[in-house]
PDB file of N, CA and C in Angstrom:
ATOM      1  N   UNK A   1      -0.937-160.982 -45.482  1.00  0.00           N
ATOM      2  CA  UNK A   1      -0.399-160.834 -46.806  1.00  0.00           C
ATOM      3  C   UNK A   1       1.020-160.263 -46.766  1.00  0.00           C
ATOM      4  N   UNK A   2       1.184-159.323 -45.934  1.00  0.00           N
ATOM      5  CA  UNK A   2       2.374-158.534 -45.885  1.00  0.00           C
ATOM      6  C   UNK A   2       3.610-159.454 -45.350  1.00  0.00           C
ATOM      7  N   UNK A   3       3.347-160.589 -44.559  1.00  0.00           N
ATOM      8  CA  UNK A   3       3.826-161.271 -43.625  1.00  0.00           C
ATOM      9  C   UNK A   3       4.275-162.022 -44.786  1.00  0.00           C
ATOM     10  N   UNK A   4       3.724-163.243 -46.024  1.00  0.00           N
ATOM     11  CA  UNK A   4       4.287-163.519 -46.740  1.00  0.00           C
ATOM     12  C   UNK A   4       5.391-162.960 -47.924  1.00  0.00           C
ATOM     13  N   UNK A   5       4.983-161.468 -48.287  1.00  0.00           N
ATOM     14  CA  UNK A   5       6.197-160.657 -48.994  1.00  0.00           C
ATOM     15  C   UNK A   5       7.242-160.131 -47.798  1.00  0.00           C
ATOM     16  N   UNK A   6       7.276-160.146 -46.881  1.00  0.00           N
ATOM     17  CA  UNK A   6       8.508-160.147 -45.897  1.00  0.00           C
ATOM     18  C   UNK A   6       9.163-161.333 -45.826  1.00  0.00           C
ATOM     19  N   UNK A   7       8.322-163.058 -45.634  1.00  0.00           N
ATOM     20  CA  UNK A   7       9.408-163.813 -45.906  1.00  0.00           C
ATOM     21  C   UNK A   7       9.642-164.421 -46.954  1.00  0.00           C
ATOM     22  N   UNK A   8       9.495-163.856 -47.975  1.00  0.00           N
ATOM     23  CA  UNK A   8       9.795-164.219 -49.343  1.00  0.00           C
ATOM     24  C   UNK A   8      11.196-164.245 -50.102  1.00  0.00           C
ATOM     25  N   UNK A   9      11.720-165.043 -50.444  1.00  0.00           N
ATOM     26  CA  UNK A   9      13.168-165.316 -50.001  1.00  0.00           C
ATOM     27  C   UNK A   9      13.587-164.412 -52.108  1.00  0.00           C
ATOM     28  N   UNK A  10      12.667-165.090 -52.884  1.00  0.00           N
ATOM     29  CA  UNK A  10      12.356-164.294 -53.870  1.00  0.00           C
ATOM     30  C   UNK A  10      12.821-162.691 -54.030  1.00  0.00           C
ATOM     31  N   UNK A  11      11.649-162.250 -53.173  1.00  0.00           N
ATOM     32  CA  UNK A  11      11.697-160.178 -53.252  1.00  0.00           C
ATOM     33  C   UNK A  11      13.426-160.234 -52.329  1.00  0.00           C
ATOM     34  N   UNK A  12      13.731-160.776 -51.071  1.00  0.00           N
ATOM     35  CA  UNK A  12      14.735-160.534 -50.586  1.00  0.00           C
ATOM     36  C   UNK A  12      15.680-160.533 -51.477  1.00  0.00           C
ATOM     37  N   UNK A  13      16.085-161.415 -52.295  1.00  0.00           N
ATOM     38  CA  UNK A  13      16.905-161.476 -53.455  1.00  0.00           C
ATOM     39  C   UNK A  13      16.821-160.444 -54.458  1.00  0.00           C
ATOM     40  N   UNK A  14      15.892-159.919 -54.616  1.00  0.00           N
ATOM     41  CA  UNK A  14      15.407-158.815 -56.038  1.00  0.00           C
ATOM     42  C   UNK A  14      15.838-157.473 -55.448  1.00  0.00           C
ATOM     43  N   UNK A  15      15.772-157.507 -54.359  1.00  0.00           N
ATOM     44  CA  UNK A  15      15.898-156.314 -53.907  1.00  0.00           C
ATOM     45  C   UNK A  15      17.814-156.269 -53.125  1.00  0.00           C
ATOM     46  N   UNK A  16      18.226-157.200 -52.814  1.00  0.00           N
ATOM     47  CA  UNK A  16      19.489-157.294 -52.566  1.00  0.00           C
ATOM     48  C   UNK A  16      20.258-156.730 -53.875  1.00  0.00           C
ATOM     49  N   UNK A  17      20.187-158.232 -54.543  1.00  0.00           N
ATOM     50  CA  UNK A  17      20.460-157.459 -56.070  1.00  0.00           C
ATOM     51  C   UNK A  17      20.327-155.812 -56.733  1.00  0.00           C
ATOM     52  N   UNK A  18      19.031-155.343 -56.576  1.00  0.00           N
ATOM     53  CA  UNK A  18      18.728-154.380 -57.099  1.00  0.00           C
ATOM     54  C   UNK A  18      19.865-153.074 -56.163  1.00  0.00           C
ATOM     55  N   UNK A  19      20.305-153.227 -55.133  1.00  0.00           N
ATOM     56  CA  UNK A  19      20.763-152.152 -54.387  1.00  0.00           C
ATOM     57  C   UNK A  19      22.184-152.190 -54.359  1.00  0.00           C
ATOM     58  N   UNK A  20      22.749-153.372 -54.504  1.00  0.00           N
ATOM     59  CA  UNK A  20      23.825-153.997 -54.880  1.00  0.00           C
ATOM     60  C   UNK A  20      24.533-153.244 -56.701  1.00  0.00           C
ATOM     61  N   UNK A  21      23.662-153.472 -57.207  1.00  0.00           N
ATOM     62  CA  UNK A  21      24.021-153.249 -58.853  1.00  0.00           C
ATOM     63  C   UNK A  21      23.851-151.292 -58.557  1.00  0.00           C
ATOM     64  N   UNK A  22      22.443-151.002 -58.212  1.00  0.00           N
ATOM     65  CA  UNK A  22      22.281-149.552 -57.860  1.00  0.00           C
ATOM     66  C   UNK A  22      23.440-148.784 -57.243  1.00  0.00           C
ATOM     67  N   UNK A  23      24.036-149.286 -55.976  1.00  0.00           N
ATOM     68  CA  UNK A  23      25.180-149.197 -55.400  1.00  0.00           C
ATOM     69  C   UNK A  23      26.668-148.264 -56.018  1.00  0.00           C
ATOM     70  N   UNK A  24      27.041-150.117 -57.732  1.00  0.00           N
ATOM     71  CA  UNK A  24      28.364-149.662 -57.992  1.00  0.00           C
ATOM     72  C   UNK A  24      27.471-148.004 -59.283  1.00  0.00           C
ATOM     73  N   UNK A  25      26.221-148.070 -59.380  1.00  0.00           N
ATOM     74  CA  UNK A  25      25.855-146.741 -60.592  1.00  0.00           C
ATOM     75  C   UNK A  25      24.996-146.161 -60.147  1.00  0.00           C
ATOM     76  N   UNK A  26      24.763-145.319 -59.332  1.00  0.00           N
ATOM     77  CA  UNK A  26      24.296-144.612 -58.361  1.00  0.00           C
ATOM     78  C   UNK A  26      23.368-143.157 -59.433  1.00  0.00           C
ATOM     79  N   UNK A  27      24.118-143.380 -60.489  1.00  0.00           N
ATOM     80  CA  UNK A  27      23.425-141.940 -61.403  1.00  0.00           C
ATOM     81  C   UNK A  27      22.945-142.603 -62.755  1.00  0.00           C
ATOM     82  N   UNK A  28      22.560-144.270 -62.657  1.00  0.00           N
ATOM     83  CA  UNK A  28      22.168-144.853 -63.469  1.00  0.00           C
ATOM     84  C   UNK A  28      20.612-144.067 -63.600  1.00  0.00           C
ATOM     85  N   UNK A  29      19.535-144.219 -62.894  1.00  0.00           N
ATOM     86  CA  UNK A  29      18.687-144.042 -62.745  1.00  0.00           C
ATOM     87  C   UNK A  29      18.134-142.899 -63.010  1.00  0.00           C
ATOM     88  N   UNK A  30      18.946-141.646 -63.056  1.00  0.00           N
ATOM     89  CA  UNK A  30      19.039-140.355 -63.403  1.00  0.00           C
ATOM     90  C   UNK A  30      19.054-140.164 -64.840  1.00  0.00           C
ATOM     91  N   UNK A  31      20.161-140.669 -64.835  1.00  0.00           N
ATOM     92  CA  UNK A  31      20.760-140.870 -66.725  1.00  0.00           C
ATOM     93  C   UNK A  31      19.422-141.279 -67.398  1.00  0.00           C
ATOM     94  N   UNK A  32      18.803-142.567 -66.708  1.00  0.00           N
ATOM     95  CA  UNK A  32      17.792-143.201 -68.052  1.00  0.00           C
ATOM     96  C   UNK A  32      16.871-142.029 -67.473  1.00  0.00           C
ATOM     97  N   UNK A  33      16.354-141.628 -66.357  1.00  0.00           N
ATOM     98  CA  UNK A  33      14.862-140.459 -67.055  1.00  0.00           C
ATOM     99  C   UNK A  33      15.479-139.508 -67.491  1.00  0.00           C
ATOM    100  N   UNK A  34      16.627-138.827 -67.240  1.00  0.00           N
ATOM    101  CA  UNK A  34      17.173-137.398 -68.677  1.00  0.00           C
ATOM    102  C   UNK A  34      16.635-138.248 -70.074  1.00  0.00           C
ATOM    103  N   UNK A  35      17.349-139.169 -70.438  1.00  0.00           N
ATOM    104  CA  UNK A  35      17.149-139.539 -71.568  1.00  0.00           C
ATOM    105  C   UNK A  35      15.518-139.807 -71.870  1.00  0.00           C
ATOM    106  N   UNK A  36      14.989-140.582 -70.980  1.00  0.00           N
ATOM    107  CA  UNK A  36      13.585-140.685 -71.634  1.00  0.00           C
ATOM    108  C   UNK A  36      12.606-139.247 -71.642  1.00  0.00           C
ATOM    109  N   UNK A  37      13.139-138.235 -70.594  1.00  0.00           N
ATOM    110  CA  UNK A  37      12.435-136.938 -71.234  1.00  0.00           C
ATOM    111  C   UNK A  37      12.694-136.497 -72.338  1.00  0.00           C
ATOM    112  N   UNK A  38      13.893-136.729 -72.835  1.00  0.00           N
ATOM    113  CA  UNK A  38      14.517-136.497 -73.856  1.00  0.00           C
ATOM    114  C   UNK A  38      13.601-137.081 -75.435  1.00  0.00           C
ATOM    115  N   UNK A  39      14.111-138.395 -75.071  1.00  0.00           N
ATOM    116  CA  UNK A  39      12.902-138.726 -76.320  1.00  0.00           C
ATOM    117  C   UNK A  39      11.326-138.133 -75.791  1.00  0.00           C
ATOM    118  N   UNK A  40      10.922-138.078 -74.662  1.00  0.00           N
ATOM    119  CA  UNK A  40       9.477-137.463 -74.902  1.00  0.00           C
ATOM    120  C   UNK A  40       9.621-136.230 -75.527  1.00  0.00           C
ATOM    121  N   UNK A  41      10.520-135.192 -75.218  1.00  0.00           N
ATOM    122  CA  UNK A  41      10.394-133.994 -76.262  1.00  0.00           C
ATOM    123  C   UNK A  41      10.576-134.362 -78.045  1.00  0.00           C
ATOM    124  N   UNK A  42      11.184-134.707 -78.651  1.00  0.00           N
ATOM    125  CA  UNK A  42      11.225-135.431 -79.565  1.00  0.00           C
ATOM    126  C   UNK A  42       9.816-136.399 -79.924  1.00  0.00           C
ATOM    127  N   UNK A  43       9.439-136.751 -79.187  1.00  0.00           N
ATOM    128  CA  UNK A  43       7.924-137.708 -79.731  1.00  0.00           C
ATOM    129  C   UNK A  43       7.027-136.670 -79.630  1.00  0.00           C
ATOM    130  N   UNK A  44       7.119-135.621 -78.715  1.00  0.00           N
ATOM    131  CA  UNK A  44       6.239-134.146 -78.513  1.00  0.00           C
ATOM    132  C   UNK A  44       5.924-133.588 -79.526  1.00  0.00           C
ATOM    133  N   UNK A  45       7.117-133.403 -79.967  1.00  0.00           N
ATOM    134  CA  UNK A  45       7.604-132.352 -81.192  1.00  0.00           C
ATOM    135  C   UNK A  45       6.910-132.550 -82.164  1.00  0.00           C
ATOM    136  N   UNK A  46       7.071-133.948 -82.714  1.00  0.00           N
ATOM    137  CA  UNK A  46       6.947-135.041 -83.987  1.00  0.00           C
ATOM    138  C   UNK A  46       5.084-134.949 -83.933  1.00  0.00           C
ATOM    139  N   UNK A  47       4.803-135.537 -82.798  1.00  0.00           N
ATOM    140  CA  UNK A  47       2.668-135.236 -82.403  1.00  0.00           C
ATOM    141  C   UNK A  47       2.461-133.827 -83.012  1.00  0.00           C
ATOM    142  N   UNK A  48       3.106-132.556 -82.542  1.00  0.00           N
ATOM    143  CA  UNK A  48       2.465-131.601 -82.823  1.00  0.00           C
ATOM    144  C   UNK A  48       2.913-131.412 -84.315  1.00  0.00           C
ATOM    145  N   UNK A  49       3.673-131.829 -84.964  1.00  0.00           N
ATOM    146  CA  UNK A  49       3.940-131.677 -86.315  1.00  0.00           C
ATOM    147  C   UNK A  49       3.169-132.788 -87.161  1.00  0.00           C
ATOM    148  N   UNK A  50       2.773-133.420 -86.781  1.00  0.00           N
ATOM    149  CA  UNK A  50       1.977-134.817 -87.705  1.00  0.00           C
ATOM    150  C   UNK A  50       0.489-134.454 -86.742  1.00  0.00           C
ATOM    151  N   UNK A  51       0.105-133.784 -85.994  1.00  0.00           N
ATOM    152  CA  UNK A  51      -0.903-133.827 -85.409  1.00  0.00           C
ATOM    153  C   UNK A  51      -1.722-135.057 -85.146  1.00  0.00           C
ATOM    154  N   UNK A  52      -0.761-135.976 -84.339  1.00  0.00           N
ATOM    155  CA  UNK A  52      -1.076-137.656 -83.796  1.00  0.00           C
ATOM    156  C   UNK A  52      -1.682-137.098 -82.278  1.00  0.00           C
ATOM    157  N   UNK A  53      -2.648-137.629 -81.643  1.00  0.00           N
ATOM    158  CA  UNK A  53      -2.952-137.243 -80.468  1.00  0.00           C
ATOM    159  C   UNK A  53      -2.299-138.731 -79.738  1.00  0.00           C
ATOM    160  N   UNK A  54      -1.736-139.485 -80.688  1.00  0.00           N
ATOM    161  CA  UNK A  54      -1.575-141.571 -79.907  1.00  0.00           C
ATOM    162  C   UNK A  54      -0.377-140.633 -79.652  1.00  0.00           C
ATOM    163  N   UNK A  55       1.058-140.059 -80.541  1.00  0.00           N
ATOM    164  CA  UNK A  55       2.099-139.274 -80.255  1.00  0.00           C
ATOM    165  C   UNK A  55       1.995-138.525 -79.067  1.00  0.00           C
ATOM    166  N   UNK A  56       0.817-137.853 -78.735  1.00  0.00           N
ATOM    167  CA  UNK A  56       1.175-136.510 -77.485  1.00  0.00           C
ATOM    168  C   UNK A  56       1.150-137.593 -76.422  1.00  0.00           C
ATOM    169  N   UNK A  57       0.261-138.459 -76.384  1.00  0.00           N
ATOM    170  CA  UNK A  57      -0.083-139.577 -75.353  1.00  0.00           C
ATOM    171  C   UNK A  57       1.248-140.627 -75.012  1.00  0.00           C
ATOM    172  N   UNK A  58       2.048-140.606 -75.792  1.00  0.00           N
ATOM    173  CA  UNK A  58       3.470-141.571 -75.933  1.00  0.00           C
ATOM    174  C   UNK A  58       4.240-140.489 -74.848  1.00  0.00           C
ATOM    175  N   UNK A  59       3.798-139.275 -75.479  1.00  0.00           N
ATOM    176  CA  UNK A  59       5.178-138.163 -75.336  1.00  0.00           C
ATOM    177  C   UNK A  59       5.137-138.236 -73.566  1.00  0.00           C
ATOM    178  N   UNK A  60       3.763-138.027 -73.331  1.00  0.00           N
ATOM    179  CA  UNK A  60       3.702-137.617 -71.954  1.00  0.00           C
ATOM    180  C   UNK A  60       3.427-138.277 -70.924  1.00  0.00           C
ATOM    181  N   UNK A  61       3.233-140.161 -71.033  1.00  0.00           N
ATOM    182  CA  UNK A  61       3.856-141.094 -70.448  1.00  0.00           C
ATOM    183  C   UNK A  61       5.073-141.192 -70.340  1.00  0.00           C
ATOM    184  N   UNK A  62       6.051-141.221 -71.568  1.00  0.00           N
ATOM    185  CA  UNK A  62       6.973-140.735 -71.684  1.00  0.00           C
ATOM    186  C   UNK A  62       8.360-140.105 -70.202  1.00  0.00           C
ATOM    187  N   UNK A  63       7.750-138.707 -70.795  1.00  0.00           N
ATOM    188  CA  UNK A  63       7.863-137.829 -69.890  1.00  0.00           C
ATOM    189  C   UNK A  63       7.224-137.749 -68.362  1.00  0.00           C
ATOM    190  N   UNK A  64       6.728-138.656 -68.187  1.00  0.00           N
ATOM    191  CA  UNK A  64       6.415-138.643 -66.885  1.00  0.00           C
ATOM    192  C   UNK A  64       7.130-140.247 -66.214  1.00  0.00           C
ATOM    193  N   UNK A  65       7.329-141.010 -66.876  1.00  0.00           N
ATOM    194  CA  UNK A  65       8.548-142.114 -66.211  1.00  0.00           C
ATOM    195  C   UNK A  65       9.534-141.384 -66.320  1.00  0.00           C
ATOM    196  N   UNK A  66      10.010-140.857 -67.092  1.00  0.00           N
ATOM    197  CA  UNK A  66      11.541-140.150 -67.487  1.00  0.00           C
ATOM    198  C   UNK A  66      11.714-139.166 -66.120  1.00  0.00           C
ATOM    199  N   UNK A  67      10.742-138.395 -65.680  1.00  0.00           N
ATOM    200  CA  UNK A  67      10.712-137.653 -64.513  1.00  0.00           C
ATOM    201  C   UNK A  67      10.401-138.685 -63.267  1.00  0.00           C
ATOM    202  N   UNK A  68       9.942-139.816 -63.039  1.00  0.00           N
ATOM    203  CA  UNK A  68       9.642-139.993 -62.221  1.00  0.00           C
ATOM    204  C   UNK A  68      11.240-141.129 -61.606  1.00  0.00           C
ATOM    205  N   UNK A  69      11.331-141.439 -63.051  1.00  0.00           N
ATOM    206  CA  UNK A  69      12.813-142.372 -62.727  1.00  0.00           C
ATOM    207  C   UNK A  69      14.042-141.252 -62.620  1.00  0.00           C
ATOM    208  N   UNK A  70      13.976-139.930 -63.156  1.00  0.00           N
ATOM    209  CA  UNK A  70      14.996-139.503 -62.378  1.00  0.00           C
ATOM    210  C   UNK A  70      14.651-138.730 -61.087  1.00  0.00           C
ATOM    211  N   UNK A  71      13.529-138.680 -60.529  1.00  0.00           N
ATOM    212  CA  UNK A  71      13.592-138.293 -58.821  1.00  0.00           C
ATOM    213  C   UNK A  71      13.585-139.322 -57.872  1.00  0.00           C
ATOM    214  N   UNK A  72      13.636-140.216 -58.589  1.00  0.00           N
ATOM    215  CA  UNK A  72      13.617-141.936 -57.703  1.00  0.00           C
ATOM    216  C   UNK A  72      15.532-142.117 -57.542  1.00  0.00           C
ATOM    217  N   UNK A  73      15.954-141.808 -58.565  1.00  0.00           N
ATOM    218  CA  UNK A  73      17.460-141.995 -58.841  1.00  0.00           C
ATOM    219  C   UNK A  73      17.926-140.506 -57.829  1.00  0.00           C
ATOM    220  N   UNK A  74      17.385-139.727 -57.897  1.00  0.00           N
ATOM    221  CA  UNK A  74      18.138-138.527 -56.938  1.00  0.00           C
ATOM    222  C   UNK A  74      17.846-138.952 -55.094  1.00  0.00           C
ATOM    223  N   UNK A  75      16.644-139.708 -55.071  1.00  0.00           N
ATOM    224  CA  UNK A  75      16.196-140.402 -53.702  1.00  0.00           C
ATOM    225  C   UNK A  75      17.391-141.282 -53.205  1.00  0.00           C
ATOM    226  N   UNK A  76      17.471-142.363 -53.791  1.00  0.00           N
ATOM    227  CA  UNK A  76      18.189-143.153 -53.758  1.00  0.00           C
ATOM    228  C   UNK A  76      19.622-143.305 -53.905  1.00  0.00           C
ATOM    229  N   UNK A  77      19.981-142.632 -54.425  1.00  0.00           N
ATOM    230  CA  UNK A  77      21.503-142.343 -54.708  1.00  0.00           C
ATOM    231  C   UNK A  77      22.173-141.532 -53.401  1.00  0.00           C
ATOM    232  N   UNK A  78      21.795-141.435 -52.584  1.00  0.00           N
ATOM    233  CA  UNK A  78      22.218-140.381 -51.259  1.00  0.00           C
ATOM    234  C   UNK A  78      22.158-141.415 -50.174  1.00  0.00           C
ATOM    235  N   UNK A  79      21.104-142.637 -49.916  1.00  0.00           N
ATOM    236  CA  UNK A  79      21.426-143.609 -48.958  1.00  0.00           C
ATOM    237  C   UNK A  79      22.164-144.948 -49.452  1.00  0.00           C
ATOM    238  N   UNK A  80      22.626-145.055 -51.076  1.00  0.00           N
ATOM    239  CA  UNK A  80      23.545-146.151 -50.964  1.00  0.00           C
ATOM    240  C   UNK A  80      24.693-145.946 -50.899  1.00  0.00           C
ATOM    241  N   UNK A  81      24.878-144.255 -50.905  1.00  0.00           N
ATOM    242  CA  UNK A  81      26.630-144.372 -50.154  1.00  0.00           C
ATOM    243  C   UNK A  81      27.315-143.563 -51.179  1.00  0.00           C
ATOM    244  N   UNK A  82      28.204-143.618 -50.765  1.00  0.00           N
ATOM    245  CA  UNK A  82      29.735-142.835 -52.071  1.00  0.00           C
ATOM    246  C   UNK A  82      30.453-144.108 -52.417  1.00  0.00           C
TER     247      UNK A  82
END
């Protein structure tokens, strides 16, 4: 299985691309999870004031891509270079 996603000319491309574009914005990735924690505090806020439990559940998916895309962006940003 692994042998076909290695010669997959497809992912080679997705991922060229992807490191390429990552490359010239290196604090892209950072930027969007600040911001999406951002709106999770804000959708947080809004749940505990309307007492929505679907809201706390938004908030803290949310907040957990928003954190997870900016420690992926602090990973990555150090081996594509200056």
């Amino acid at each position: 299985m692994f042998r076909q996603i290695d010669r997959s000319k497809r992912i080679g491309k997705l991922i060229d691309s992807t490191s390429s574009g990552l490359s010239k914005r290196r604090g892209l990735p950072m930027v969007i999870g600040i911001a999406l924690i951002i709106v999770a505090l804000v959708i947080q806020l809004l749940g505990y004031i309307v007492s929505s439990p679907a809201l706390d559940i938004i908030g803290t998916i949310l907040h957990s891509v928003g954190a997870l895309s900016a420690l992926i962006g602090l990973t990555v940003s150090t081996p594509l270079g200056k």
